[in-house]
ModelCIF file with pLDDT and N, C-alpha, C, O atoms, coordinates in Angstrom:
data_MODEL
#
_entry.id   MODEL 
#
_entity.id                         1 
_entity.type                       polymer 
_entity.pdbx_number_of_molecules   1 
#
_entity_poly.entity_id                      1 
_entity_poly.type                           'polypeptide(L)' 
_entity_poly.nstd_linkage                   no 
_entity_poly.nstd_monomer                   no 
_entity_poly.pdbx_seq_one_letter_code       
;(UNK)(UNK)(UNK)(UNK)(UNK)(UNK)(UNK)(UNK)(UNK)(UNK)(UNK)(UNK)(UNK)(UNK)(UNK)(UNK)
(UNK)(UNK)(UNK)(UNK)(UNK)(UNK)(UNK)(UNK)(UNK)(UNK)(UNK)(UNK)(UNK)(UNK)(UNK)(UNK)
(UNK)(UNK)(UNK)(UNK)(UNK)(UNK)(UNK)(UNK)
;
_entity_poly.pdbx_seq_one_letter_code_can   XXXXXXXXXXXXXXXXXXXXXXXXXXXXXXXXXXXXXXXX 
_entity_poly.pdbx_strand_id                 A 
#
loop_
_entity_poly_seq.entity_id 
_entity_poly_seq.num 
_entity_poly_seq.mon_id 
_entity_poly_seq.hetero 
1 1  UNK n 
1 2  UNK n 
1 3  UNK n 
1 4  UNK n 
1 5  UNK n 
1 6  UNK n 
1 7  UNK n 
1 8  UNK n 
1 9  UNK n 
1 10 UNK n 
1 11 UNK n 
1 12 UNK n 
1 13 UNK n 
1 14 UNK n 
1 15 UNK n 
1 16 UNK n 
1 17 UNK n 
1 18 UNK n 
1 19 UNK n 
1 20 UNK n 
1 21 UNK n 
1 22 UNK n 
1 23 UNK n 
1 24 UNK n 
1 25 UNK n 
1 26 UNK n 
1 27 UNK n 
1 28 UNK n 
1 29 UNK n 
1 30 UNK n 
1 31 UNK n 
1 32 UNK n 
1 33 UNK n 
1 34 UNK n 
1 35 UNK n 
1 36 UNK n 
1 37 UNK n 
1 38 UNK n 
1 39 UNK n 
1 40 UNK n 
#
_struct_asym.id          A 
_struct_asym.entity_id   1 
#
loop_
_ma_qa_metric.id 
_ma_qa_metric.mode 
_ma_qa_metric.name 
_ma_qa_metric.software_group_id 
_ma_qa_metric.type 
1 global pLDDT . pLDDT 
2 local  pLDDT . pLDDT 
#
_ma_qa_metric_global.metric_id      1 
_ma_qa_metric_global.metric_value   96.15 
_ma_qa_metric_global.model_id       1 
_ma_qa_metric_global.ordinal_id     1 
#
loop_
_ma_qa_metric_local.label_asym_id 
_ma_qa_metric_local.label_comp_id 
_ma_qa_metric_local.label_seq_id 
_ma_qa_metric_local.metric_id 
_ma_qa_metric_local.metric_value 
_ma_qa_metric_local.model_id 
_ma_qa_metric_local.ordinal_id 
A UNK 1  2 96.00 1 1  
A UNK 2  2 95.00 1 2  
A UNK 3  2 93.00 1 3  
A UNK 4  2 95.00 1 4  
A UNK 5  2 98.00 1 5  
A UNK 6  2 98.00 1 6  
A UNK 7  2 98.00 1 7  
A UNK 8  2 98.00 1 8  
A UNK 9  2 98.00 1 9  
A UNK 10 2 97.00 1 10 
A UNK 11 2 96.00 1 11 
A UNK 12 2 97.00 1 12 
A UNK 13 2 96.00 1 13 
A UNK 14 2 97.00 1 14 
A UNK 15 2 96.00 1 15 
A UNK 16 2 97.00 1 16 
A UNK 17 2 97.00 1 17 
A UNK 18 2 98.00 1 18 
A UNK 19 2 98.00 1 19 
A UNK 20 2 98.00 1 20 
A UNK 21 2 97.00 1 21 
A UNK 22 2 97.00 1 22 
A UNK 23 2 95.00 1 23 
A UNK 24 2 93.00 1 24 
A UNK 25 2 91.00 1 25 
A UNK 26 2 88.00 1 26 
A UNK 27 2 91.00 1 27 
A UNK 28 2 95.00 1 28 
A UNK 29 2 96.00 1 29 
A UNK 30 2 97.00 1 30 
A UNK 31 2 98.00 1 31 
A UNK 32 2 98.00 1 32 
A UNK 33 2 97.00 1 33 
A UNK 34 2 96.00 1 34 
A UNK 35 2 96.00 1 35 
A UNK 36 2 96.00 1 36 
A UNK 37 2 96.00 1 37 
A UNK 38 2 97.00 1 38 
A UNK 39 2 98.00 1 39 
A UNK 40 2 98.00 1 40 
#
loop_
_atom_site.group_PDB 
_atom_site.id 
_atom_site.type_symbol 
_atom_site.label_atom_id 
_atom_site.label_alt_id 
_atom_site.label_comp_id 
_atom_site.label_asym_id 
_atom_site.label_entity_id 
_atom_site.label_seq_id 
_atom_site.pdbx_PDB_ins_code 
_atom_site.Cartn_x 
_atom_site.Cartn_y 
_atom_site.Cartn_z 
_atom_site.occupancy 
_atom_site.B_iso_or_equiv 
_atom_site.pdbx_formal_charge 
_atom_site.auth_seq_id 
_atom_site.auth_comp_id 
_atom_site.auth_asym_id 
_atom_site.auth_atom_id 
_atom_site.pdbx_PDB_model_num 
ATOM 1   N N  . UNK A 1 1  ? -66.021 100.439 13.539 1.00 96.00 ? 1  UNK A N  1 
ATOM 2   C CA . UNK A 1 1  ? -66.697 101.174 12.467 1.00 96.00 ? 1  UNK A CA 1 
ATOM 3   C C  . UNK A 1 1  ? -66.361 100.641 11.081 1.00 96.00 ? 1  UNK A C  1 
ATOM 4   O O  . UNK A 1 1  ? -66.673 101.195 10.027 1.00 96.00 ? 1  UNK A O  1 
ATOM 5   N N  . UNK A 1 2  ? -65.714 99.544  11.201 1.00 95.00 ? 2  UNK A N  1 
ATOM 6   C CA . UNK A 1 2  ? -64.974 99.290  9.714  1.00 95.00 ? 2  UNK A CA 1 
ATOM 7   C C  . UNK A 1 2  ? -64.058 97.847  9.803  1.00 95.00 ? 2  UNK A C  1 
ATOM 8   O O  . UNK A 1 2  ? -63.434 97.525  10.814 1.00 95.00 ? 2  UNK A O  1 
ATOM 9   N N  . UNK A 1 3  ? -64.099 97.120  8.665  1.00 93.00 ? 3  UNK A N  1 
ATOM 10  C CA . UNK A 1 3  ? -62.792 96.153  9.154  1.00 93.00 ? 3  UNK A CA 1 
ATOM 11  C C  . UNK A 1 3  ? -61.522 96.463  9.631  1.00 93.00 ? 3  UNK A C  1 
ATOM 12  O O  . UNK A 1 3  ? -60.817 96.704  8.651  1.00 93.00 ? 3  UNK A O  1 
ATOM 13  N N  . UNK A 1 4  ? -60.966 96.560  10.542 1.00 95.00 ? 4  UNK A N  1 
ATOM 14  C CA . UNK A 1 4  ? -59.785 96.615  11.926 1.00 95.00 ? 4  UNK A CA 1 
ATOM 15  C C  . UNK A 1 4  ? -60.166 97.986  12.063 1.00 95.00 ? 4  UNK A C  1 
ATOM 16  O O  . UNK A 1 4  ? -59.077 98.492  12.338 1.00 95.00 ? 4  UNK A O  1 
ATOM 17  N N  . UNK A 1 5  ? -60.953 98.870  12.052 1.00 98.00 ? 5  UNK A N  1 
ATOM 18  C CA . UNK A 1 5  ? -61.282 99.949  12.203 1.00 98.00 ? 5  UNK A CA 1 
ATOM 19  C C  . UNK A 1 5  ? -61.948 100.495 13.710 1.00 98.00 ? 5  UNK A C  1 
ATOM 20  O O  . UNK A 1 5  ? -63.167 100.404 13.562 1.00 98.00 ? 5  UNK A O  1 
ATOM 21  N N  . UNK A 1 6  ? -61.753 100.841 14.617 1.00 98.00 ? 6  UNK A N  1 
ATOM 22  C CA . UNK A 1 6  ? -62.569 101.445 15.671 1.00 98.00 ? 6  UNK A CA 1 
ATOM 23  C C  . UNK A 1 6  ? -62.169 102.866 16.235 1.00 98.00 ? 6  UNK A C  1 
ATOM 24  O O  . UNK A 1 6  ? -61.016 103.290 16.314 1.00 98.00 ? 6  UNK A O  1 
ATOM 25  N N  . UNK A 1 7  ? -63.332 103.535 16.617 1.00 98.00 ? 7  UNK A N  1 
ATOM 26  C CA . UNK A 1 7  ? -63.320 104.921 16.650 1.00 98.00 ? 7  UNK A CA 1 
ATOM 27  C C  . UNK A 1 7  ? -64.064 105.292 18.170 1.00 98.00 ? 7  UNK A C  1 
ATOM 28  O O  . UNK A 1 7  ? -65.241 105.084 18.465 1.00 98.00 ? 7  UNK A O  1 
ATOM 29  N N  . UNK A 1 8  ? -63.160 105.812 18.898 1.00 98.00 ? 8  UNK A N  1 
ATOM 30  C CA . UNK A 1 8  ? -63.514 106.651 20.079 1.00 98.00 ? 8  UNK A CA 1 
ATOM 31  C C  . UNK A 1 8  ? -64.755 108.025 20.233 1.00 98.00 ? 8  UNK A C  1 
ATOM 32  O O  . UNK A 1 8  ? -64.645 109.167 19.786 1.00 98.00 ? 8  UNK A O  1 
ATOM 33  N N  . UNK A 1 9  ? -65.628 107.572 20.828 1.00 98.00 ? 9  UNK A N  1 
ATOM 34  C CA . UNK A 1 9  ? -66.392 108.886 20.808 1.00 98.00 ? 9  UNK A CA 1 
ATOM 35  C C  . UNK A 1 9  ? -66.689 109.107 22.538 1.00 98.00 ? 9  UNK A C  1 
ATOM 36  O O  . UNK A 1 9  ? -66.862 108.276 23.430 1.00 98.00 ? 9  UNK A O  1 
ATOM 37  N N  . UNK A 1 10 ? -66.658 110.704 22.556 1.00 97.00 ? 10 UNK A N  1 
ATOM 38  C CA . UNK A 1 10 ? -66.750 110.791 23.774 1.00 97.00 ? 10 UNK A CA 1 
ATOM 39  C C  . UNK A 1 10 ? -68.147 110.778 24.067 1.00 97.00 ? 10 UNK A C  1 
ATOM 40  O O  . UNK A 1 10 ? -68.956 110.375 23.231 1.00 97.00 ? 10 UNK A O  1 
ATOM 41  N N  . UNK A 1 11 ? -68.662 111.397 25.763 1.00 96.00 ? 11 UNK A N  1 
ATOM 42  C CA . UNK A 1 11 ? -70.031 110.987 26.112 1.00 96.00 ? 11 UNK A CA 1 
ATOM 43  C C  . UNK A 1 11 ? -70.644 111.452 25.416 1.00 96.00 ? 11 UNK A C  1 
ATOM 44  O O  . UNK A 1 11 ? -71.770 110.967 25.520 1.00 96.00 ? 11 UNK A O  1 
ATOM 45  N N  . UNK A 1 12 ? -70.583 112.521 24.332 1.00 97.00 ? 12 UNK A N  1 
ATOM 46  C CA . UNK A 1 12 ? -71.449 113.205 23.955 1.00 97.00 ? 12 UNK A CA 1 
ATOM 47  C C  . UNK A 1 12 ? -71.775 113.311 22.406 1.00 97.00 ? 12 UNK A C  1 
ATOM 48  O O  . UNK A 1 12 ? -72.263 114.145 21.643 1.00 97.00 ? 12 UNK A O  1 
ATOM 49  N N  . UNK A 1 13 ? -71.078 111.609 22.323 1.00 96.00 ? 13 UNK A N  1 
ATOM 50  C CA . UNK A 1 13 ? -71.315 110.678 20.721 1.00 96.00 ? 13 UNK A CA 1 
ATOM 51  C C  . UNK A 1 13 ? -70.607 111.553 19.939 1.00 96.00 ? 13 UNK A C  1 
ATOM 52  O O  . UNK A 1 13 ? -71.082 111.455 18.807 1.00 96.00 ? 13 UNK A O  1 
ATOM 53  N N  . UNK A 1 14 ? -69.434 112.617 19.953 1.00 97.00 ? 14 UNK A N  1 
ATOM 54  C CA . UNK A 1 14 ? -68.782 113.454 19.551 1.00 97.00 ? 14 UNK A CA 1 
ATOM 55  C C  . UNK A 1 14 ? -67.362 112.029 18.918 1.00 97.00 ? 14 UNK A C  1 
ATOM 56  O O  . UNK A 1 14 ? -66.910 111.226 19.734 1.00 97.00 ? 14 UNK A O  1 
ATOM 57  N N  . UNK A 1 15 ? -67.047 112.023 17.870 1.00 96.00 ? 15 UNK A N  1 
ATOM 58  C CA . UNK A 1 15 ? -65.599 110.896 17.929 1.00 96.00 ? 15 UNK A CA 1 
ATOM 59  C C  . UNK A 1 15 ? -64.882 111.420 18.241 1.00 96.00 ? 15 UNK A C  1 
ATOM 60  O O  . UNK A 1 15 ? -65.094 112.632 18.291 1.00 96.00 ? 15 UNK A O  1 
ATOM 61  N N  . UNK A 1 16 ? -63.829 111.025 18.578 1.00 97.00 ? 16 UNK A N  1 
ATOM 62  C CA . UNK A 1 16 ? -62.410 112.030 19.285 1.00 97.00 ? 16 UNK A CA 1 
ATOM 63  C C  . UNK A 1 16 ? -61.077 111.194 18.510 1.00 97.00 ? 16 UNK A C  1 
ATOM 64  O O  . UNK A 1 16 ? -60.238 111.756 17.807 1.00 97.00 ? 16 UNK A O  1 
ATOM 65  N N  . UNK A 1 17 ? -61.110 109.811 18.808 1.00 97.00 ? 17 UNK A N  1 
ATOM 66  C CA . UNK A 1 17 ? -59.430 109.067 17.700 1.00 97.00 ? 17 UNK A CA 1 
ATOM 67  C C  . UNK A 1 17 ? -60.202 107.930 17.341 1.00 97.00 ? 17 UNK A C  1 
ATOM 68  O O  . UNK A 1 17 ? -61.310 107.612 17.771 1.00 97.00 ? 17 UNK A O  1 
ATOM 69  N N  . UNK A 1 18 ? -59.417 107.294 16.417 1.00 98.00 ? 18 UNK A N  1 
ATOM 70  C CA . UNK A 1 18 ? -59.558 106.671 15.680 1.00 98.00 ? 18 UNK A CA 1 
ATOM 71  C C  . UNK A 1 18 ? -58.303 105.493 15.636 1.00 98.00 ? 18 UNK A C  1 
ATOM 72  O O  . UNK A 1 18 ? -57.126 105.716 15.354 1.00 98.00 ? 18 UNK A O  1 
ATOM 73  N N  . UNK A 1 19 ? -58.933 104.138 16.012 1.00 98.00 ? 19 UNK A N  1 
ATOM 74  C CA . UNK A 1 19 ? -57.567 102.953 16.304 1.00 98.00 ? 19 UNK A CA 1 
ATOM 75  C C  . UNK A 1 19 ? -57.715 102.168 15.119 1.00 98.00 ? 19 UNK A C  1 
ATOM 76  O O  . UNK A 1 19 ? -58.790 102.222 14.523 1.00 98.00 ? 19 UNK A O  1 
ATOM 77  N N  . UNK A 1 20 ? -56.647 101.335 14.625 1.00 98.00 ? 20 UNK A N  1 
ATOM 78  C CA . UNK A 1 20 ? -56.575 99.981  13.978 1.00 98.00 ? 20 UNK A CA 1 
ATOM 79  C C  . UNK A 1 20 ? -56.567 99.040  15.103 1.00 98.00 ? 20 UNK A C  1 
ATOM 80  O O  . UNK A 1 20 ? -55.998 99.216  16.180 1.00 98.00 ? 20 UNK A O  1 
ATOM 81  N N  . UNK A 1 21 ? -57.418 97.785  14.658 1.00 97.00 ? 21 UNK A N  1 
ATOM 82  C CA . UNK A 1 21 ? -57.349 96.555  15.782 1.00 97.00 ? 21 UNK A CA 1 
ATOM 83  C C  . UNK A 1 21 ? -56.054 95.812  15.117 1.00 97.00 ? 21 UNK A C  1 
ATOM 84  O O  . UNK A 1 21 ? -55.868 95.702  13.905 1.00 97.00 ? 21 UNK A O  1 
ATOM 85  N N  . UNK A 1 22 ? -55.452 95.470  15.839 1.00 97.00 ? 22 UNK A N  1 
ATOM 86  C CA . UNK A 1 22 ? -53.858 94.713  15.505 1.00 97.00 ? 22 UNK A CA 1 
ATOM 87  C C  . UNK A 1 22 ? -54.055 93.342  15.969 1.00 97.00 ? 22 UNK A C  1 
ATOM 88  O O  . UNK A 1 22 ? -53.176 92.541  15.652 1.00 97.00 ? 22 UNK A O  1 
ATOM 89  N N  . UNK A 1 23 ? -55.102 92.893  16.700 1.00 95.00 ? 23 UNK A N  1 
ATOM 90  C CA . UNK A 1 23 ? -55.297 91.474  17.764 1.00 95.00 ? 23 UNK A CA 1 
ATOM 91  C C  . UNK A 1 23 ? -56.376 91.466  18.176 1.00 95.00 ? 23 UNK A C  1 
ATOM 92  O O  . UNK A 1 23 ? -57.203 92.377  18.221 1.00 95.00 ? 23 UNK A O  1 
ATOM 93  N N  . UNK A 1 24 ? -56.444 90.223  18.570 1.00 93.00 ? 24 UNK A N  1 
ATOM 94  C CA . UNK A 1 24 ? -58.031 89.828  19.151 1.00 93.00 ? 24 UNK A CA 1 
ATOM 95  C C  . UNK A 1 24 ? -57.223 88.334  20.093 1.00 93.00 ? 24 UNK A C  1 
ATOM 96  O O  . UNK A 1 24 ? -56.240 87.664  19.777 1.00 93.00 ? 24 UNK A O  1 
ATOM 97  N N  . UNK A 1 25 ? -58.001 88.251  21.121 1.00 91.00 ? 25 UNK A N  1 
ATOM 98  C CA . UNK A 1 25 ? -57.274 86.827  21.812 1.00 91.00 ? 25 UNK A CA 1 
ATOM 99  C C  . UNK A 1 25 ? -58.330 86.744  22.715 1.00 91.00 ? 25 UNK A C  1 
ATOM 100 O O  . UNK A 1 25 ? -58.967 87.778  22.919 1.00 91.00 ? 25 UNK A O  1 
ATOM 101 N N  . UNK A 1 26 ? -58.742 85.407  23.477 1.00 88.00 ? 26 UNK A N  1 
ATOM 102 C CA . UNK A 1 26 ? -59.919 84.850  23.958 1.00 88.00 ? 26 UNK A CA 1 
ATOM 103 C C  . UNK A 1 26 ? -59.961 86.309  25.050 1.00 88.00 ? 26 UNK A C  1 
ATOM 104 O O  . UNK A 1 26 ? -61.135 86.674  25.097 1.00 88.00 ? 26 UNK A O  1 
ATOM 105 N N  . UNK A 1 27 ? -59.399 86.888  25.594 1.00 91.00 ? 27 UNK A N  1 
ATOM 106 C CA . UNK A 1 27 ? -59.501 88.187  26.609 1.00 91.00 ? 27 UNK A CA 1 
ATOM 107 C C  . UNK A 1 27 ? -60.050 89.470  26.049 1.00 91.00 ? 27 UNK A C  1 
ATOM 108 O O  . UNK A 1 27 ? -60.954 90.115  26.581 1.00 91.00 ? 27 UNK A O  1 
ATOM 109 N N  . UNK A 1 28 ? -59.418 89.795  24.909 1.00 95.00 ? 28 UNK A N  1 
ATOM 110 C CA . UNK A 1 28 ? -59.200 91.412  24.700 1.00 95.00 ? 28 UNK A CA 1 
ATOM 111 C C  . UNK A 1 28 ? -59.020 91.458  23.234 1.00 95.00 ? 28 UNK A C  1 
ATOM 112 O O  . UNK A 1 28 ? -58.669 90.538  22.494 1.00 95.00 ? 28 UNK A O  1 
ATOM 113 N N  . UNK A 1 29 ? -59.372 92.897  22.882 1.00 96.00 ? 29 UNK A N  1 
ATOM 114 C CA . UNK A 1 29 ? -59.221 93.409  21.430 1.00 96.00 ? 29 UNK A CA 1 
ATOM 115 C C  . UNK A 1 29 ? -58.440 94.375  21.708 1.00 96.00 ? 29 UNK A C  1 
ATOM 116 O O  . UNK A 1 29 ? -58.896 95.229  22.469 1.00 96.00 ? 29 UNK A O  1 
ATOM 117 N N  . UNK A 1 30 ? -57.085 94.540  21.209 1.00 97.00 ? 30 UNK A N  1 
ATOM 118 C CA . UNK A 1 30 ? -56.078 95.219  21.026 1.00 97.00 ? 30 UNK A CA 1 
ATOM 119 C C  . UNK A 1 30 ? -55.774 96.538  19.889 1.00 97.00 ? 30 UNK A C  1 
ATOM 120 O O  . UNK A 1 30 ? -55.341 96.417  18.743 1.00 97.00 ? 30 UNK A O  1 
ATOM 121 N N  . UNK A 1 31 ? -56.091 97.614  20.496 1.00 98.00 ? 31 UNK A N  1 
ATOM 122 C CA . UNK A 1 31 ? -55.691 98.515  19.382 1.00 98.00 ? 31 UNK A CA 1 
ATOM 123 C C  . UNK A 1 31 ? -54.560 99.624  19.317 1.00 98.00 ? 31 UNK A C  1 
ATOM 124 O O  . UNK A 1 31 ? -53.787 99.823  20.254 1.00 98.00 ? 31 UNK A O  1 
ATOM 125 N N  . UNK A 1 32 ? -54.536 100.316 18.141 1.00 98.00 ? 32 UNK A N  1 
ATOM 126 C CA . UNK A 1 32 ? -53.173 100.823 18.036 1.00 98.00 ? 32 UNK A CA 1 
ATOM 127 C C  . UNK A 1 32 ? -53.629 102.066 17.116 1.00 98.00 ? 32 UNK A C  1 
ATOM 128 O O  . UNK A 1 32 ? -54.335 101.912 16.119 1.00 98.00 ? 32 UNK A O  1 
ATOM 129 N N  . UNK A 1 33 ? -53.029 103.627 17.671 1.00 97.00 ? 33 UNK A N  1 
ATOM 130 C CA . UNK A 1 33 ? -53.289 104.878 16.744 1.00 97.00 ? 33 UNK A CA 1 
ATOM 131 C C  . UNK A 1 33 ? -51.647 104.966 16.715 1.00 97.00 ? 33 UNK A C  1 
ATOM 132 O O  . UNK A 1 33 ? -50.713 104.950 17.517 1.00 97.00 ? 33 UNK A O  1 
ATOM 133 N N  . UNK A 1 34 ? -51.861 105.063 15.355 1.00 96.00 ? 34 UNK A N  1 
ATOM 134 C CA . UNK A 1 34 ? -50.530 104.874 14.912 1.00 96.00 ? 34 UNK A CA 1 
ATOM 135 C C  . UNK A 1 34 ? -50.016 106.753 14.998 1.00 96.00 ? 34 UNK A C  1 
ATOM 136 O O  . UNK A 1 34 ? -48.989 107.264 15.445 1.00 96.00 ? 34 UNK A O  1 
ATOM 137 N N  . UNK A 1 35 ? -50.926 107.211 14.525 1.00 96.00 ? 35 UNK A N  1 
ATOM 138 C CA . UNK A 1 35 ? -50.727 108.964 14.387 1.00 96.00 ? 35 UNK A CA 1 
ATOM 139 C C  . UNK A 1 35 ? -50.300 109.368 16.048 1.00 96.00 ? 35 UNK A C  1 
ATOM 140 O O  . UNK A 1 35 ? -49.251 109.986 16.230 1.00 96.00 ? 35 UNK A O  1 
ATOM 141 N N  . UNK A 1 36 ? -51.005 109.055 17.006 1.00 96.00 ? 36 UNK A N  1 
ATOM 142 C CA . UNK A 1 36 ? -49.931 109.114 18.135 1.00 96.00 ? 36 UNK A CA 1 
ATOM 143 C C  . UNK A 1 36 ? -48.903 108.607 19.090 1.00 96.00 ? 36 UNK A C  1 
ATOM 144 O O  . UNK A 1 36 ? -48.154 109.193 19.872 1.00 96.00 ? 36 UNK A O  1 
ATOM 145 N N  . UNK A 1 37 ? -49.140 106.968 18.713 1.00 96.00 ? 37 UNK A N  1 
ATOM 146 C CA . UNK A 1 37 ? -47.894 105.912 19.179 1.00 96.00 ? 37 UNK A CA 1 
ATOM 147 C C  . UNK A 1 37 ? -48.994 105.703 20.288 1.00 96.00 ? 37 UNK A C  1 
ATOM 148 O O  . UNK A 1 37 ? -48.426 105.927 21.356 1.00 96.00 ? 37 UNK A O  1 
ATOM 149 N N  . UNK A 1 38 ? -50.347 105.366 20.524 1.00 97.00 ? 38 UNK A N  1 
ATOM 150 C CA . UNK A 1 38 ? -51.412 104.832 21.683 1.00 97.00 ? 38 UNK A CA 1 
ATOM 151 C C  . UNK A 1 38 ? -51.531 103.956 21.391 1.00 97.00 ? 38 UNK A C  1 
ATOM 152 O O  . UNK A 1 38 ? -51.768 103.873 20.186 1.00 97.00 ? 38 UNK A O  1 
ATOM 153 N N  . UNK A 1 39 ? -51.484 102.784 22.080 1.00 98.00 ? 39 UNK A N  1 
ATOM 154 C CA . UNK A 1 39 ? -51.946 101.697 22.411 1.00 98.00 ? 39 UNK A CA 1 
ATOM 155 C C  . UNK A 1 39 ? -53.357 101.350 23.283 1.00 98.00 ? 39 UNK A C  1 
ATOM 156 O O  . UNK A 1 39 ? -53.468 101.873 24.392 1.00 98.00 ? 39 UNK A O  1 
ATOM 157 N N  . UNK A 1 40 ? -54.036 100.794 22.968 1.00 98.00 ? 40 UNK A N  1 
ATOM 158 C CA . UNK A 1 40 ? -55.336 100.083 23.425 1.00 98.00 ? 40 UNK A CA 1 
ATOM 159 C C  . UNK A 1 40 ? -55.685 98.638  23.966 1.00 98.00 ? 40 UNK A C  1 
ATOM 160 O O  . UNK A 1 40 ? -56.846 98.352  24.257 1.00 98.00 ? 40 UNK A O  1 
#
């Protein structure tokens, strides 16, 4: 949603959390909610 910005919405396009992207590598985009210590 934003530069390092991505936001969880559930099925019902409702958002629910909100991550910083910390990484990117030829596999995976890596994120991190810092407000609950989650990793992505």
């Amino acid at each position: 949603t934003g530069a390092n910005v991505w936001s969880e919405y559930d099925a019902s396009g409702k958002p629910t959390y909100k991550f910083r992207e910390t990484n990117r590598d030829a596999w995976s985009v890596y994120l991190n909610d810092p407000s609950r210590n989650v990793q992505l």
